[in-house]
PDB file of N, CA and C in Angstrom:
ATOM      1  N   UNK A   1      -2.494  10.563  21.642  1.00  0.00           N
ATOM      2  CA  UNK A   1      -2.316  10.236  20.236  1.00  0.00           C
ATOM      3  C   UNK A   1      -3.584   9.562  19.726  1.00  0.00           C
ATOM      4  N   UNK A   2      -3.874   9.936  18.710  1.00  0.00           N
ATOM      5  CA  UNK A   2      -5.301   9.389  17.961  1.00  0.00           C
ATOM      6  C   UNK A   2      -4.723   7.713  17.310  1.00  0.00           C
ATOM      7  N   UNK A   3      -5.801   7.390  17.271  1.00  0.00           N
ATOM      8  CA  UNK A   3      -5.822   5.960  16.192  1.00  0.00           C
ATOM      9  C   UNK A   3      -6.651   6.024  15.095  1.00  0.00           C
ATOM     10  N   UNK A   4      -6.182   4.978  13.955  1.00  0.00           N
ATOM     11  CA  UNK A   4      -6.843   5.301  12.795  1.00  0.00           C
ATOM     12  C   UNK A   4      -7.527   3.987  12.577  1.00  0.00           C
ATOM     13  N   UNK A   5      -9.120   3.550  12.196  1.00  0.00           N
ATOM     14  CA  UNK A   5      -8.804   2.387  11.726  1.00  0.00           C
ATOM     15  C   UNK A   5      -9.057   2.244  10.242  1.00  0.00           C
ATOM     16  N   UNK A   6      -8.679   1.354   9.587  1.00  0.00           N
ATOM     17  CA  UNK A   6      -8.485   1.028   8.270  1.00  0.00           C
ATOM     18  C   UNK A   6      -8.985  -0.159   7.936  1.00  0.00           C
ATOM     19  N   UNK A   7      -9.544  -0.024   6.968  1.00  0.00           N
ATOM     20  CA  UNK A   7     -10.521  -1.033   6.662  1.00  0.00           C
ATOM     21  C   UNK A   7     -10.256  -1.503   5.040  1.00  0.00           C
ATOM     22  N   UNK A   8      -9.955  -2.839   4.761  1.00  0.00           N
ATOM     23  CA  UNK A   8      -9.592  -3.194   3.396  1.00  0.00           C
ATOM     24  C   UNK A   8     -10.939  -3.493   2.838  1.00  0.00           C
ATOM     25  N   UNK A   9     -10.829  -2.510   1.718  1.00  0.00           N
ATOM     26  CA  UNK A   9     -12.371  -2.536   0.950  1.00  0.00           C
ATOM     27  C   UNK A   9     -12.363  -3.303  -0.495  1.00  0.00           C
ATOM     28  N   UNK A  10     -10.906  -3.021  -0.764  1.00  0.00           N
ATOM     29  CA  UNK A  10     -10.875  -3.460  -2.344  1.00  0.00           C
ATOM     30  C   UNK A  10      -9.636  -4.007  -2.449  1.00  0.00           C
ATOM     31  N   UNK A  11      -9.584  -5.285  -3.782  1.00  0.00           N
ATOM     32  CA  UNK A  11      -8.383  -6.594  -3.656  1.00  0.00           C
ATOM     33  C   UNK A  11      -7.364  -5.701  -4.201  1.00  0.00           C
ATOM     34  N   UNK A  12      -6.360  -5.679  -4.143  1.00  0.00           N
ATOM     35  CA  UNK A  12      -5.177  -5.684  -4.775  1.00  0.00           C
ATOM     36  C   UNK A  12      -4.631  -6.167  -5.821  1.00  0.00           C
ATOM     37  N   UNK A  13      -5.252  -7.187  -5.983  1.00  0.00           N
ATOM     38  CA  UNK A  13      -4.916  -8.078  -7.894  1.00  0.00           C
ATOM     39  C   UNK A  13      -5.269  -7.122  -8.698  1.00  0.00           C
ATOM     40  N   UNK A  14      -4.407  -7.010  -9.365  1.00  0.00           N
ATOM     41  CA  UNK A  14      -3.746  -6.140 -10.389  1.00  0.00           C
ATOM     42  C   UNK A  14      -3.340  -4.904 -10.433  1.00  0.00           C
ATOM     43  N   UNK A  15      -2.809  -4.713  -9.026  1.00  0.00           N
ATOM     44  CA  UNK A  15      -1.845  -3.570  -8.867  1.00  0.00           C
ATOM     45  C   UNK A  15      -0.595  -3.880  -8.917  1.00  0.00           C
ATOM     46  N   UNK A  16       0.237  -3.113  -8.869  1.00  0.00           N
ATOM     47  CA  UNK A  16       1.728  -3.374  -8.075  1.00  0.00           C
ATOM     48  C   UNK A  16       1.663  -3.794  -6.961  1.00  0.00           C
ATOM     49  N   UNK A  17       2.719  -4.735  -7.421  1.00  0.00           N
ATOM     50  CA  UNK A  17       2.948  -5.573  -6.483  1.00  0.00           C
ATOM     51  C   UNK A  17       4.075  -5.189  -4.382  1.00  0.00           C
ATOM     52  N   UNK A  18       4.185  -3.208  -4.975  1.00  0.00           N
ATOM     53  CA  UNK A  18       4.435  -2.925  -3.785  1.00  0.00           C
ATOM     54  C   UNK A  18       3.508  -2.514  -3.083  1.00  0.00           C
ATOM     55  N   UNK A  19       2.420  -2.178  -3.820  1.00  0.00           N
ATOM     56  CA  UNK A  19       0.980  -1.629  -3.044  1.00  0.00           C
ATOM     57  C   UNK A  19       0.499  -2.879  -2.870  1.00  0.00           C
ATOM     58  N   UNK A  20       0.835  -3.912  -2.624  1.00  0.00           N
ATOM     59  CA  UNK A  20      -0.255  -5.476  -2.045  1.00  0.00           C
ATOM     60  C   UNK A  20       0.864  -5.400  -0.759  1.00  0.00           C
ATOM     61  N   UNK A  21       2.710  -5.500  -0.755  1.00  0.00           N
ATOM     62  CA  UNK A  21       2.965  -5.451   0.436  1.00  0.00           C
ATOM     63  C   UNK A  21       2.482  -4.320   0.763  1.00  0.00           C
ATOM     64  N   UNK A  22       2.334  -3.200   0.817  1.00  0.00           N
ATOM     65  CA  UNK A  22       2.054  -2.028   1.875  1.00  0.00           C
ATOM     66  C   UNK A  22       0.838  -2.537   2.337  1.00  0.00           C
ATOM     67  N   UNK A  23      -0.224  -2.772   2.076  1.00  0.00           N
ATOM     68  CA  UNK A  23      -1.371  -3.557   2.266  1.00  0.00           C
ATOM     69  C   UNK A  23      -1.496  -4.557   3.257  1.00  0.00           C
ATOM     70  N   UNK A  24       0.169  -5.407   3.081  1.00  0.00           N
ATOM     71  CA  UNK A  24       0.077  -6.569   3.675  1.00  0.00           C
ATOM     72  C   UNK A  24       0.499  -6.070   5.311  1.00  0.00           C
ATOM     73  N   UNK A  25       1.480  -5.185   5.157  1.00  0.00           N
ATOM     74  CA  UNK A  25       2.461  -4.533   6.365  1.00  0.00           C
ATOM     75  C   UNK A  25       1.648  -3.867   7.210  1.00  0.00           C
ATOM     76  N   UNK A  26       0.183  -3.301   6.943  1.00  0.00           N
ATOM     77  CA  UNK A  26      -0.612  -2.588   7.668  1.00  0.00           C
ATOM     78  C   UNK A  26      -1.385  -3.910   8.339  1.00  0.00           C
ATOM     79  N   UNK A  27      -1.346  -5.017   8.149  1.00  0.00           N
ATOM     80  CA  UNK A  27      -1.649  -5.769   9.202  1.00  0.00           C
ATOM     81  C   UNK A  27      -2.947  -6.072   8.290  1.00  0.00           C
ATOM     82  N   UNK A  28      -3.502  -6.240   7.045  1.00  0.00           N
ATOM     83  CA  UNK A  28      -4.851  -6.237   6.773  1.00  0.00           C
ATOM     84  C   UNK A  28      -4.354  -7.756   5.952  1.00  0.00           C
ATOM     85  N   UNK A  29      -5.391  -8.468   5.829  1.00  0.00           N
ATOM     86  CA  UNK A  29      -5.103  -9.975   5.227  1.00  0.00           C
ATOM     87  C   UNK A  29      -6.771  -9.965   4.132  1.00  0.00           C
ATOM     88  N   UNK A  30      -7.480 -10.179   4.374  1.00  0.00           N
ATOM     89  CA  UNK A  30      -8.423 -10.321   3.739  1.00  0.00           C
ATOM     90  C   UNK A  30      -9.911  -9.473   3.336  1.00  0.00           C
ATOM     91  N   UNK A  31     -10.380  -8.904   2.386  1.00  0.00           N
ATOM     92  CA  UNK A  31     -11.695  -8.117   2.544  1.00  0.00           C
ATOM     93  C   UNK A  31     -12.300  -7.582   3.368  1.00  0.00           C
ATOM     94  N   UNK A  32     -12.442  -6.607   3.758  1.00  0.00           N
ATOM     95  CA  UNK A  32     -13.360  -6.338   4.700  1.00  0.00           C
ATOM     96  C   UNK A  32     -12.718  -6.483   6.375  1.00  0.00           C
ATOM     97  N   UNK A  33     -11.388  -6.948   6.390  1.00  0.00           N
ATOM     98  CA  UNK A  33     -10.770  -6.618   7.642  1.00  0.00           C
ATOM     99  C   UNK A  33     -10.606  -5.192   8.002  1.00  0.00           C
ATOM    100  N   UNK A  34     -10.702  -5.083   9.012  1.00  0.00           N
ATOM    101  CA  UNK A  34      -9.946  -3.838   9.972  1.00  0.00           C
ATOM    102  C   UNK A  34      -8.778  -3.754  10.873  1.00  0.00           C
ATOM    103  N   UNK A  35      -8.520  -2.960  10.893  1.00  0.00           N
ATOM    104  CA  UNK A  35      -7.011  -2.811  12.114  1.00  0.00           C
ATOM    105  C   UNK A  35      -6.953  -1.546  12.456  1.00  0.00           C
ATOM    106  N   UNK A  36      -6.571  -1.560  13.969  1.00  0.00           N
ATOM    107  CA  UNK A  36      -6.368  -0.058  14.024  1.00  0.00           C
ATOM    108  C   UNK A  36      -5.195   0.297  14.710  1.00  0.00           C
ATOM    109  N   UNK A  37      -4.352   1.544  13.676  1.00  0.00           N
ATOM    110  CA  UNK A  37      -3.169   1.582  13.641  1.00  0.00           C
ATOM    111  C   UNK A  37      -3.055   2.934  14.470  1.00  0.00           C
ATOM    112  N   UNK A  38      -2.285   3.349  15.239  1.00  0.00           N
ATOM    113  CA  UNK A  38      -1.938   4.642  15.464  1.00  0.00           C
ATOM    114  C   UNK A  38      -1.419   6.125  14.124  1.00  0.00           C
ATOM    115  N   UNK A  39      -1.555   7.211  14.610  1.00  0.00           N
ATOM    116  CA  UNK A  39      -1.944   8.198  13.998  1.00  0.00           C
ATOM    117  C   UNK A  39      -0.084   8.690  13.963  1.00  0.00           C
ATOM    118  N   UNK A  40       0.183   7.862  13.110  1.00  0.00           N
ATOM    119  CA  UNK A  40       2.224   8.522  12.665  1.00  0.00           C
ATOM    120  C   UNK A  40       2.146   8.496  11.017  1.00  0.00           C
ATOM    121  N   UNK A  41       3.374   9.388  11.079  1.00  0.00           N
ATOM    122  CA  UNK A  41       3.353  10.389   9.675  1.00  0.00           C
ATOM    123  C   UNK A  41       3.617   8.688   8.638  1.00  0.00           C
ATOM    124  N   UNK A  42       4.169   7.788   9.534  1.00  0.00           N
ATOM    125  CA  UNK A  42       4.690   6.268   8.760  1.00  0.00           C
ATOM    126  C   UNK A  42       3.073   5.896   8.120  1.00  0.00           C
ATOM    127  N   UNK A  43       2.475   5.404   9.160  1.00  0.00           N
ATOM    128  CA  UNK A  43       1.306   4.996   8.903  1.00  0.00           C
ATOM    129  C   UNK A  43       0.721   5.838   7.392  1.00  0.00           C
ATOM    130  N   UNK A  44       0.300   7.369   7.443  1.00  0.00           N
ATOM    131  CA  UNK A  44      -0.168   8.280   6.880  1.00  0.00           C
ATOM    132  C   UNK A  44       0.402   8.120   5.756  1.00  0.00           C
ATOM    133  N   UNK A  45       1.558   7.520   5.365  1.00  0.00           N
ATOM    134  CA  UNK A  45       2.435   7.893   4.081  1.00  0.00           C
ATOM    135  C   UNK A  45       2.024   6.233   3.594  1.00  0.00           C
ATOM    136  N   UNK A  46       1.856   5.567   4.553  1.00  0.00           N
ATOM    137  CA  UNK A  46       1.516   3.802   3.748  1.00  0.00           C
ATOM    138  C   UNK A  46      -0.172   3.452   3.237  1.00  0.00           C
ATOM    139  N   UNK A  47      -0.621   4.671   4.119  1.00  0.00           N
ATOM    140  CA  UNK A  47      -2.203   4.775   3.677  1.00  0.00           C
ATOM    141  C   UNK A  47      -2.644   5.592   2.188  1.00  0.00           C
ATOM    142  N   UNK A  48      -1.856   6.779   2.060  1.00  0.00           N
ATOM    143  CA  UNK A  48      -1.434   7.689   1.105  1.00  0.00           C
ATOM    144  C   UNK A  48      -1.202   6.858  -0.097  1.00  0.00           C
ATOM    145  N   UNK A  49      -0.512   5.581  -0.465  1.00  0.00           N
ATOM    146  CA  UNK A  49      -0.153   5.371  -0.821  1.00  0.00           C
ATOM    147  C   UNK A  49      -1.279   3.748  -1.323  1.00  0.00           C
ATOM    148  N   UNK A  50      -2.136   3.707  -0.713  1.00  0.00           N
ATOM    149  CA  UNK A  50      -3.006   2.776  -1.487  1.00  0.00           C
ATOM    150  C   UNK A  50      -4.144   3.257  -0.621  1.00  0.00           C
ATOM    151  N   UNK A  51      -4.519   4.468  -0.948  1.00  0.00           N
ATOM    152  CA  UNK A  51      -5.799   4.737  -0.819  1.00  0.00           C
ATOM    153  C   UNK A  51      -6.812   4.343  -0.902  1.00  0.00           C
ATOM    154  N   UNK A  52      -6.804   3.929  -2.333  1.00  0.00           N
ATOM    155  CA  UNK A  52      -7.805   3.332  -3.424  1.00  0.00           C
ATOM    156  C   UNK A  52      -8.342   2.178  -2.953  1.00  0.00           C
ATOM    157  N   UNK A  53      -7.434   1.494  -1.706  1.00  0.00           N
ATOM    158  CA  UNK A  53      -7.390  -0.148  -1.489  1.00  0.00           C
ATOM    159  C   UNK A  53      -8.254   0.035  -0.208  1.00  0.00           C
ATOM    160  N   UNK A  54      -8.687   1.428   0.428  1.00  0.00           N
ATOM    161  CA  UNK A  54      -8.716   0.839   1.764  1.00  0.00           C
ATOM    162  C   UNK A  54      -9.544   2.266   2.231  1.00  0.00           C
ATOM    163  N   UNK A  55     -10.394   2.406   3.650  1.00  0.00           N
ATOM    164  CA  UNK A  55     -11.490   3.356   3.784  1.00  0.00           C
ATOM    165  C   UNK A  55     -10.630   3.778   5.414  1.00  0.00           C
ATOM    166  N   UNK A  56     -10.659   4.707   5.149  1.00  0.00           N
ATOM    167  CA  UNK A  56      -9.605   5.455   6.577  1.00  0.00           C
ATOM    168  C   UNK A  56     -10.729   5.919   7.541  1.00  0.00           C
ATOM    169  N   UNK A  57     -10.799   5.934   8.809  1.00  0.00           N
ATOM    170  CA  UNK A  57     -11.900   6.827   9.992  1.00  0.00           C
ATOM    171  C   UNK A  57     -10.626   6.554  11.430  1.00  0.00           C
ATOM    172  N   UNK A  58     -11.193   7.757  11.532  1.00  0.00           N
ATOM    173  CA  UNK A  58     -10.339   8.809  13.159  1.00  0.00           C
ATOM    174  C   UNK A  58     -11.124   7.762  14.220  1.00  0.00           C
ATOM    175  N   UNK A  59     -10.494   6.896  15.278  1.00  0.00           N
ATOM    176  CA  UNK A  59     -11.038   6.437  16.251  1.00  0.00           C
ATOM    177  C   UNK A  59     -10.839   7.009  17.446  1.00  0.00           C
ATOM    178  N   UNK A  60     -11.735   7.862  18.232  1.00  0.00           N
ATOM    179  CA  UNK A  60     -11.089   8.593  19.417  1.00  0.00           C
ATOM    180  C   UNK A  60     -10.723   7.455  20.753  1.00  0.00           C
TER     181      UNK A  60
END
């Protein structure tokens, strides 16, 4: 199974306020953090979903 990591590039103030939890639930807290999450359709649909917030790369 692949991993993804995700990287929070941009704040969340002044979005909806369900795209800051999805944000929060991926494990990312502040600017410029990373995490790396495994490669499930869950993950894919919470990334999908605040794109805008965050820079996706395939970690083999």
């Amino acid at each position: 199974m692949s991993t993804l990591r995700i990287t929070y590039v941009k704040s969340a103030i002044g979005y909806r306020s369900d795209q800051m939890h999805t944000v929060r639930s991926l494990g990312l807290r502040r600017l410029g953090q990373s995490v790396e999450k495994p490669d499930t359709p869950d993950v894919r649909g919470m990334l999908r979903k605040v794109a805008h917030l965050v820079a996706v790369s395939e970690v083999d």
